[in-house]
C-alpha atoms as a PDB file:
ATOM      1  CA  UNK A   1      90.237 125.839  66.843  1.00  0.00           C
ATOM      2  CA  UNK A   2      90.533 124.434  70.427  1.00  0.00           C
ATOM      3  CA  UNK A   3      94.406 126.009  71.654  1.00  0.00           C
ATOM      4  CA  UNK A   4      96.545 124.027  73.866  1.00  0.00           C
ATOM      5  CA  UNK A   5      99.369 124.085  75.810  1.00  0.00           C
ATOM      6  CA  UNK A   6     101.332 120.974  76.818  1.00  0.00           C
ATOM      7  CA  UNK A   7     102.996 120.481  80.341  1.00  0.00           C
ATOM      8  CA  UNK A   8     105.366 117.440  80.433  1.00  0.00           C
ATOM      9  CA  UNK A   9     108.798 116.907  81.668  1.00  0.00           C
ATOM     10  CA  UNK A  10     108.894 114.042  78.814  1.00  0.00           C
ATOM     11  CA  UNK A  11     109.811 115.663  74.940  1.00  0.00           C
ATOM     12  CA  UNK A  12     109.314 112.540  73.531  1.00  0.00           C
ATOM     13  CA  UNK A  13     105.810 112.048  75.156  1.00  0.00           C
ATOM     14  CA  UNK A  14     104.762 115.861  74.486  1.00  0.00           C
ATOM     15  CA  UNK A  15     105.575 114.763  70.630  1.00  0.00           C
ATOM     16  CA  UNK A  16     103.501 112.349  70.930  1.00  0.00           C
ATOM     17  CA  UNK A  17     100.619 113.949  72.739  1.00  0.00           C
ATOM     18  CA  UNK A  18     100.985 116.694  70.164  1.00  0.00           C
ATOM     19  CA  UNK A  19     100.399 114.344  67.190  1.00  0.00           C
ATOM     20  CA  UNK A  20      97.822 113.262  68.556  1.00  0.00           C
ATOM     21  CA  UNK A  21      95.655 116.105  69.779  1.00  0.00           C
ATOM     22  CA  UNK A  22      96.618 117.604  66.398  1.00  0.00           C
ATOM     23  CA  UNK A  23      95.553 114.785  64.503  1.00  0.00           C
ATOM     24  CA  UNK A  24      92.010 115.687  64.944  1.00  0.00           C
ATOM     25  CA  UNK A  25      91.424 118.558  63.217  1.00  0.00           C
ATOM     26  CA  UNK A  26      90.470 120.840  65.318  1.00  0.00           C
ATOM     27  CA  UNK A  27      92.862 121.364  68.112  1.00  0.00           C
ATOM     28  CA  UNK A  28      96.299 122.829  67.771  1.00  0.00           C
ATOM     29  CA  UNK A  29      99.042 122.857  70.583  1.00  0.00           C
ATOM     30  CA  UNK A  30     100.264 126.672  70.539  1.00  0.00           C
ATOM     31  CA  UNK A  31     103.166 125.819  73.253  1.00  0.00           C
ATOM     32  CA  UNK A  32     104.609 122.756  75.152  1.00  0.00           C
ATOM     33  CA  UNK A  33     106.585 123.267  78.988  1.00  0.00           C
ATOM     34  CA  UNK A  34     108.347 121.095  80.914  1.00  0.00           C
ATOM     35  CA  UNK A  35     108.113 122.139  84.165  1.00  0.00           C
ATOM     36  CA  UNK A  36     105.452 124.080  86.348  1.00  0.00           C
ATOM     37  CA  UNK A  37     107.301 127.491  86.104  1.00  0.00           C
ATOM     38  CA  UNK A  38     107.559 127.518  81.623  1.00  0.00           C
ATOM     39  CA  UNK A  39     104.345 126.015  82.318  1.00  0.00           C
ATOM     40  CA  UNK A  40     102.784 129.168  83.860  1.00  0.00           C
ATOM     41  CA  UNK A  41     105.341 131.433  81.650  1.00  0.00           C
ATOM     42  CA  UNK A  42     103.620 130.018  78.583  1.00  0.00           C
ATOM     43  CA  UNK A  43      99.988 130.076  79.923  1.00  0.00           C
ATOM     44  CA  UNK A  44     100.915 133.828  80.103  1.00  0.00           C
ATOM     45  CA  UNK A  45     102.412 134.682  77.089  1.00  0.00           C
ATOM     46  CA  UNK A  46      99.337 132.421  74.905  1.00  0.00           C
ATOM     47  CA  UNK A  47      96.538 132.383  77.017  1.00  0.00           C
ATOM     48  CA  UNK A  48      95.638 128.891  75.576  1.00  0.00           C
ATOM     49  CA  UNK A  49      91.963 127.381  76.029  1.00  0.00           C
ATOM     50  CA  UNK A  50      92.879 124.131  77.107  1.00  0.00           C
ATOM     51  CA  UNK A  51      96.002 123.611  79.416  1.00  0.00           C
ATOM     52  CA  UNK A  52      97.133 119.534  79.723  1.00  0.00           C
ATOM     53  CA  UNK A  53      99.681 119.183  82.357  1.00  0.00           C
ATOM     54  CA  UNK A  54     100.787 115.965  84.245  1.00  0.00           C
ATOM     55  CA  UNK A  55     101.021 115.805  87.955  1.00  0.00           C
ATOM     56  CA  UNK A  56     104.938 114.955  88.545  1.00  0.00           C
ATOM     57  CA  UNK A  57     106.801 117.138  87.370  1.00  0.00           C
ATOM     58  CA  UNK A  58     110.561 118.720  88.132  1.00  0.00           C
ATOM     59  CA  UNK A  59     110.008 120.794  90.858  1.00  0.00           C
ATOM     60  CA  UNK A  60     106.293 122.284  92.035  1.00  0.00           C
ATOM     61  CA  UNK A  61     103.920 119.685  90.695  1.00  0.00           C
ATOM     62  CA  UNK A  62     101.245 119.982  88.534  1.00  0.00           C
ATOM     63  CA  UNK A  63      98.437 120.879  91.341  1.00  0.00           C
ATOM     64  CA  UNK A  64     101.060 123.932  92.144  1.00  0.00           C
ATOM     65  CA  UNK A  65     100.866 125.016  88.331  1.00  0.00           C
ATOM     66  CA  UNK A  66      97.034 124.426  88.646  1.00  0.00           C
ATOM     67  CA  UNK A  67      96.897 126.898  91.314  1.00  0.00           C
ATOM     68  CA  UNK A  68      99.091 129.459  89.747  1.00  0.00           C
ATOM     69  CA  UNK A  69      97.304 129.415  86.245  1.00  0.00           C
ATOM     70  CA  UNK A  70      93.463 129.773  88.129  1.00  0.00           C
ATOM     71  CA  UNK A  71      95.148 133.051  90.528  1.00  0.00           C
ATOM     72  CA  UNK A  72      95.837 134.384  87.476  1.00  0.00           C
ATOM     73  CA  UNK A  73      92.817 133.836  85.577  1.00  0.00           C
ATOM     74  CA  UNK A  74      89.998 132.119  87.502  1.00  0.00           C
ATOM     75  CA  UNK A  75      88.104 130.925  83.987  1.00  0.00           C
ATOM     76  CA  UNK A  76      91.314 128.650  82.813  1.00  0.00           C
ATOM     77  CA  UNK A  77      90.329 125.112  81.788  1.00  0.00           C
ATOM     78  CA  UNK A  78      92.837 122.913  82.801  1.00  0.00           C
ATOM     79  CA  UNK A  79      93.134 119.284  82.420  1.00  0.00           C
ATOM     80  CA  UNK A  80      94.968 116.713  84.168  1.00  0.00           C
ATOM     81  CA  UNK A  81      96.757 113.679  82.626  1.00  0.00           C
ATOM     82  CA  UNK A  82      98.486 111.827  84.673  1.00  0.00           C
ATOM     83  CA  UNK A  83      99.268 108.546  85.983  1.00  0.00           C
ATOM     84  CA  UNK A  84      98.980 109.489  89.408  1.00  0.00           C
ATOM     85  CA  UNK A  85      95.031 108.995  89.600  1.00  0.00           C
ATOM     86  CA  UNK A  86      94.789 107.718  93.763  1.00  0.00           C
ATOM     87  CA  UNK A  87      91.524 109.374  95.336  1.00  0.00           C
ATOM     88  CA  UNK A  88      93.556 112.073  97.503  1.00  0.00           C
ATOM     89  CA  UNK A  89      95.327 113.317  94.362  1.00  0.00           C
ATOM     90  CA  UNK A  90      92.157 113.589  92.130  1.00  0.00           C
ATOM     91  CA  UNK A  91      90.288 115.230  94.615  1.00  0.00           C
ATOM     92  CA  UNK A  92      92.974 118.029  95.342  1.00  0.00           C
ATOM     93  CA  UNK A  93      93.419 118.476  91.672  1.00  0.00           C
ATOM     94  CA  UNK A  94      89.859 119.001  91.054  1.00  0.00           C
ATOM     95  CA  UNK A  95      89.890 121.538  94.555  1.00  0.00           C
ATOM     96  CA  UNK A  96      92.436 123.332  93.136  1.00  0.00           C
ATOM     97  CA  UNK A  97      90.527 123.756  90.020  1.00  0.00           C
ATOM     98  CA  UNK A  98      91.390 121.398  87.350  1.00  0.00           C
ATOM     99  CA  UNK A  99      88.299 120.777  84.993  1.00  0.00           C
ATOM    100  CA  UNK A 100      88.560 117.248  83.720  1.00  0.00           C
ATOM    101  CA  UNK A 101      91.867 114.052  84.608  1.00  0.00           C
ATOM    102  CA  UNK A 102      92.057 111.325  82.844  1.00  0.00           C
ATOM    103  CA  UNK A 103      94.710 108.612  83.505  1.00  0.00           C
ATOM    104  CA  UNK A 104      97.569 108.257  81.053  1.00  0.00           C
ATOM    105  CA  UNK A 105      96.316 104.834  80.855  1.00  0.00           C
ATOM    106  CA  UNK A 106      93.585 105.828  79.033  1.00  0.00           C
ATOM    107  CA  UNK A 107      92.960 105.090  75.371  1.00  0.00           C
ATOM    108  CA  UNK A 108      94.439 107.727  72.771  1.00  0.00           C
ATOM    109  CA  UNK A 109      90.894 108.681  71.938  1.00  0.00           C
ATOM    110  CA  UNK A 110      90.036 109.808  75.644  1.00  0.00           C
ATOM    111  CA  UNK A 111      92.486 112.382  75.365  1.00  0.00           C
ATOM    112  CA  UNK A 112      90.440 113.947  72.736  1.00  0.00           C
ATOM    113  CA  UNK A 113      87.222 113.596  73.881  1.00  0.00           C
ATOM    114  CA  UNK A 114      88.087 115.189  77.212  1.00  0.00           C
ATOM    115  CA  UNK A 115      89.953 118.094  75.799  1.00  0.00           C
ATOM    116  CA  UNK A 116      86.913 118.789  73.822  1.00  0.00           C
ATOM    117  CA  UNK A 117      84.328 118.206  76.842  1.00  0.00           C
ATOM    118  CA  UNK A 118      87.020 120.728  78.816  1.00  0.00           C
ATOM    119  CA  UNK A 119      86.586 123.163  76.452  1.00  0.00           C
ATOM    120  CA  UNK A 120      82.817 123.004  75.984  1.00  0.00           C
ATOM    121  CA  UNK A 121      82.458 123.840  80.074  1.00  0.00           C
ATOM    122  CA  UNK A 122      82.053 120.401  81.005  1.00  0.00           C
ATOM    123  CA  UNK A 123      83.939 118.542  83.702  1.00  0.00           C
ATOM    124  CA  UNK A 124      85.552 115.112  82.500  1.00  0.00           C
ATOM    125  CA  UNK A 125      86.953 112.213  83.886  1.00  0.00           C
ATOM    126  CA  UNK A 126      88.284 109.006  82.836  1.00  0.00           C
ATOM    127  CA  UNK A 127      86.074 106.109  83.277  1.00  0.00           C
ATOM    128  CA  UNK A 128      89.038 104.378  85.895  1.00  0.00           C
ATOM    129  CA  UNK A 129      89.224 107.859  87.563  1.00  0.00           C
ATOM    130  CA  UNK A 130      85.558 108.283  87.563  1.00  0.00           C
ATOM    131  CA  UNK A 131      85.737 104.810  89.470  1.00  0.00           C
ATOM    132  CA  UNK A 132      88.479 105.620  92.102  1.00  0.00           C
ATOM    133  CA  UNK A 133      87.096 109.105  92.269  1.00  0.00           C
ATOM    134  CA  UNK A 134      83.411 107.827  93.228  1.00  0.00           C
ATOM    135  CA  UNK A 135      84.658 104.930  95.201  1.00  0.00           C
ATOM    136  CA  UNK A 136      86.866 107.044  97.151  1.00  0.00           C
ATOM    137  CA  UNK A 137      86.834 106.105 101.177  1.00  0.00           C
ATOM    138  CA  UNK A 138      86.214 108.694 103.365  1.00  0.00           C
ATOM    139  CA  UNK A 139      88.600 107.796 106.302  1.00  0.00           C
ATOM    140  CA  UNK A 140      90.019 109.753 108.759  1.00  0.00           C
ATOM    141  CA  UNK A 141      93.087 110.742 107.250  1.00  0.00           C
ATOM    142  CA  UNK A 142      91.677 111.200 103.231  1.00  0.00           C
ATOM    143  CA  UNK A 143      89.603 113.808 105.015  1.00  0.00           C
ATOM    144  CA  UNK A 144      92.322 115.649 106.911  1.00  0.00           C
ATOM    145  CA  UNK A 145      94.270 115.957 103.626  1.00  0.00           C
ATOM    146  CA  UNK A 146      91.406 116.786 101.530  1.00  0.00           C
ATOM    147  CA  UNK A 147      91.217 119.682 104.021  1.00  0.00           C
ATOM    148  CA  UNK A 148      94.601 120.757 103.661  1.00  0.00           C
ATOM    149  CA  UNK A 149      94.855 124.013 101.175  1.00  0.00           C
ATOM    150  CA  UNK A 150      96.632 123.687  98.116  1.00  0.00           C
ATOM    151  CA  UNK A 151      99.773 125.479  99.111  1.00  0.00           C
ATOM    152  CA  UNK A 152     100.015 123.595 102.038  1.00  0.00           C
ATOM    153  CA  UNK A 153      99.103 119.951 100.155  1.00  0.00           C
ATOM    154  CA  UNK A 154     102.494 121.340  97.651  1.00  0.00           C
ATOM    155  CA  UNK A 155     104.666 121.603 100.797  1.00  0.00           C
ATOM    156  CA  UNK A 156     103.732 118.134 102.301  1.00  0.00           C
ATOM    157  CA  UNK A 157     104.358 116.873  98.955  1.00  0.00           C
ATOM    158  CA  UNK A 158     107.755 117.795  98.536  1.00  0.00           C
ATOM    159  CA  UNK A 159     108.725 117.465 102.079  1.00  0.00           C
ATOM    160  CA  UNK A 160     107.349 113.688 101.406  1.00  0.00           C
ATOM    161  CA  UNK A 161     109.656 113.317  98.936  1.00  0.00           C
ATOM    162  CA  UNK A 162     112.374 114.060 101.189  1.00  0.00           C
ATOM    163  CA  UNK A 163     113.160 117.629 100.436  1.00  0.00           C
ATOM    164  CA  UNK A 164     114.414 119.893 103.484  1.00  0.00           C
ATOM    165  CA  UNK A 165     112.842 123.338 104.406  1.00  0.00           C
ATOM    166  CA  UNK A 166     115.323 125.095 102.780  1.00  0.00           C
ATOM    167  CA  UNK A 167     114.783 123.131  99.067  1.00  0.00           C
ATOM    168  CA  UNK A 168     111.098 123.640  99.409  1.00  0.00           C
ATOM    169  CA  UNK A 169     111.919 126.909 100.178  1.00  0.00           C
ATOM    170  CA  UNK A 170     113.729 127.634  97.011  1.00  0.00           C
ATOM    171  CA  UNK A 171     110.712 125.108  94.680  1.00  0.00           C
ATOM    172  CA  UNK A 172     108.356 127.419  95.703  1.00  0.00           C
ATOM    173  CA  UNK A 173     109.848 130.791  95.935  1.00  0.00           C
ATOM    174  CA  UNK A 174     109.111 131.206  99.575  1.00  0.00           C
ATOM    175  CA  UNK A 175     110.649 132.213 102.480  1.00  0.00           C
ATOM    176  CA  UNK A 176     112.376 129.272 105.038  1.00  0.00           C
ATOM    177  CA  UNK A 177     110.667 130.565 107.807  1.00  0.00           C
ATOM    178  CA  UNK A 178     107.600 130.790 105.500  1.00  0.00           C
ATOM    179  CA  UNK A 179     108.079 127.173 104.950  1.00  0.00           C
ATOM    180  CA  UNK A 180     108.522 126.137 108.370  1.00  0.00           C
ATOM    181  CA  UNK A 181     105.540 127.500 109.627  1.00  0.00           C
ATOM    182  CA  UNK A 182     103.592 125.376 106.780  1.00  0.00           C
ATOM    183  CA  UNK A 183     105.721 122.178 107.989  1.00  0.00           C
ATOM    184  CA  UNK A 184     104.513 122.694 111.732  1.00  0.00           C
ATOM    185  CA  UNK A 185     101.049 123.372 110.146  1.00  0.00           C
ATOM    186  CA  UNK A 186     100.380 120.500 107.853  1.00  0.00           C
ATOM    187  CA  UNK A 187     101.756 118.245 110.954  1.00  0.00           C
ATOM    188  CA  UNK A 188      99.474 119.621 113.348  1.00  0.00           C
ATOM    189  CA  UNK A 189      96.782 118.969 110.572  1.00  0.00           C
ATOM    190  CA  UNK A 190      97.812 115.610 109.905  1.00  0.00           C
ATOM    191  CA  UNK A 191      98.887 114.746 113.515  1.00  0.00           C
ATOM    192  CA  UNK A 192     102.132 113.173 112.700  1.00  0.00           C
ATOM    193  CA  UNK A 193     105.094 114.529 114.899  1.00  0.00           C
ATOM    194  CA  UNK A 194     107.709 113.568 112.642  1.00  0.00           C
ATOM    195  CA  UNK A 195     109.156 113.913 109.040  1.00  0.00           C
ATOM    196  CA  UNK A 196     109.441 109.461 109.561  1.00  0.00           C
ATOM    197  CA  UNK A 197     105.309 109.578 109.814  1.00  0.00           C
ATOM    198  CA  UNK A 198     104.502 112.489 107.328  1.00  0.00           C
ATOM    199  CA  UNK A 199     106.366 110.250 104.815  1.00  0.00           C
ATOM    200  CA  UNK A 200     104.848 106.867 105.508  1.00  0.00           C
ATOM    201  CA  UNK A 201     101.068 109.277 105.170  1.00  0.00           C
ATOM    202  CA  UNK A 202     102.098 110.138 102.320  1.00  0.00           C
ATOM    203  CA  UNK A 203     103.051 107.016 100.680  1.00  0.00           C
ATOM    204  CA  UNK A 204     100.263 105.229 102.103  1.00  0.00           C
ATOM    205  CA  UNK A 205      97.596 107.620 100.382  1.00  0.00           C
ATOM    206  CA  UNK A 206      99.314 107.870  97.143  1.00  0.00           C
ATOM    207  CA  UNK A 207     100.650 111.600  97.515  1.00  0.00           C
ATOM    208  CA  UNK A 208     104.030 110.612  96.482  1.00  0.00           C
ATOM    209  CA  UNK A 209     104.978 107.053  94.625  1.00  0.00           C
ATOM    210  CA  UNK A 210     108.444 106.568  95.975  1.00  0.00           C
ATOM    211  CA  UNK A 211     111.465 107.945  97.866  1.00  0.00           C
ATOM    212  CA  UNK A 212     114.679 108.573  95.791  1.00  0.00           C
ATOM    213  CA  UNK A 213     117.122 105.870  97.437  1.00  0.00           C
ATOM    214  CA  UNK A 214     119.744 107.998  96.025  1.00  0.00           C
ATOM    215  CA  UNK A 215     118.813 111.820  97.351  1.00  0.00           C
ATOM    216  CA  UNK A 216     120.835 113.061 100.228  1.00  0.00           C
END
């Protein structure tokens, strides 16, 4: 029996998922999360075989929980489903040690067969994913990000999403000063001298889908 645990900040769509993975006899979902921290808490406590997680979720995304679950144990299979599937994203995903992603566009059946390729040692992607993935440019600025680690790709994530120092700070359980010295980092990396230009990077490469009009 192939264990799972879910990661989705959606009950309804962790219901479904569930019903479905469950639906083919031999796969059983031993715990569901909605967020990257229960996520890791129940990778812990059930040391499942197959963890699904999406990308956006509340708080650290799902590359942060990636990186968490393979510190802890460097033989996790972990699978991305998300609908976040842009070149940049797949490729840090798969850096930071994901074994398969398959878009959420995908047919119900892929969801199977890639949990079951994931747990046979295999890596799987989606056919569109396969397509961005091996169609991926390799500009200038794909490359710089591609290069940044996966710490510093979760703090230029949420600082792209307009989150201060101080927020990010408190997301990842670092220090602000900590923090800070990523922010003047990633923008040395990037070579962007303001917050205006790391933004526009990011939505230009698909890092983060939209601004909240409504944040403060």
């Amino acid at each position: 029996m192939i264990e799972v645990l879910l990661v989705d900040d959606h009950p309804i769509v962790r219901s479904g998922y569930a019903r479905l993975l469950e639906a083919g006899g031999d796969i059983r979902v031993v715990a569901e999360a909605e967020d990257a921290d229960s996520g890791y808490v129940a990778f812990s406590q059930h040391a499942p075989k197959i963890t699904v997680t999406d990308l956006s979720l509340p708080g650290s995304s799902g590359i942060e929980l990636i990186r968490r679950i393979r510190a802890r144990d460097s033989a996790a299979r972990i699978l991305v489903f998300s609908v976040h599937d842009e070149a940049v994203v797949v490729d840090k995903a798969l850096q930071s040690g994901a074994s398969g992603f398959i878009s959420k566009r995908s047919a119900p059946e892929v969801l199977l067969e890639a949990v079951r390729a994931v747990y046979r040692g295999e890596r799987y992607l989606s056919d569109d994913v396969r397509h961005v993935f091996e169609h991926r440019s390799p500009d200038t600025e794909r490359a710089i990000i591609n290069n940044l680690s996966t710490r510093e790709f979760e703090v230029f994530r949420l600082l792209a999403q307009g989150l201060s120092a101080a927020e990010c700070a408190n997301t990842l359980n670092l220090s602000q000063k900590t923090v800070a010295n990523y922010q003047a980092l990633i923008k040395e990396k990037l070579g962007v001298g303001t917050s205006a230009a790391l933004v526009h990077l990011a939505l230009r490469l698909g890092v983060v889908a939209q601004i909240d009009p409504h944040r403060d």
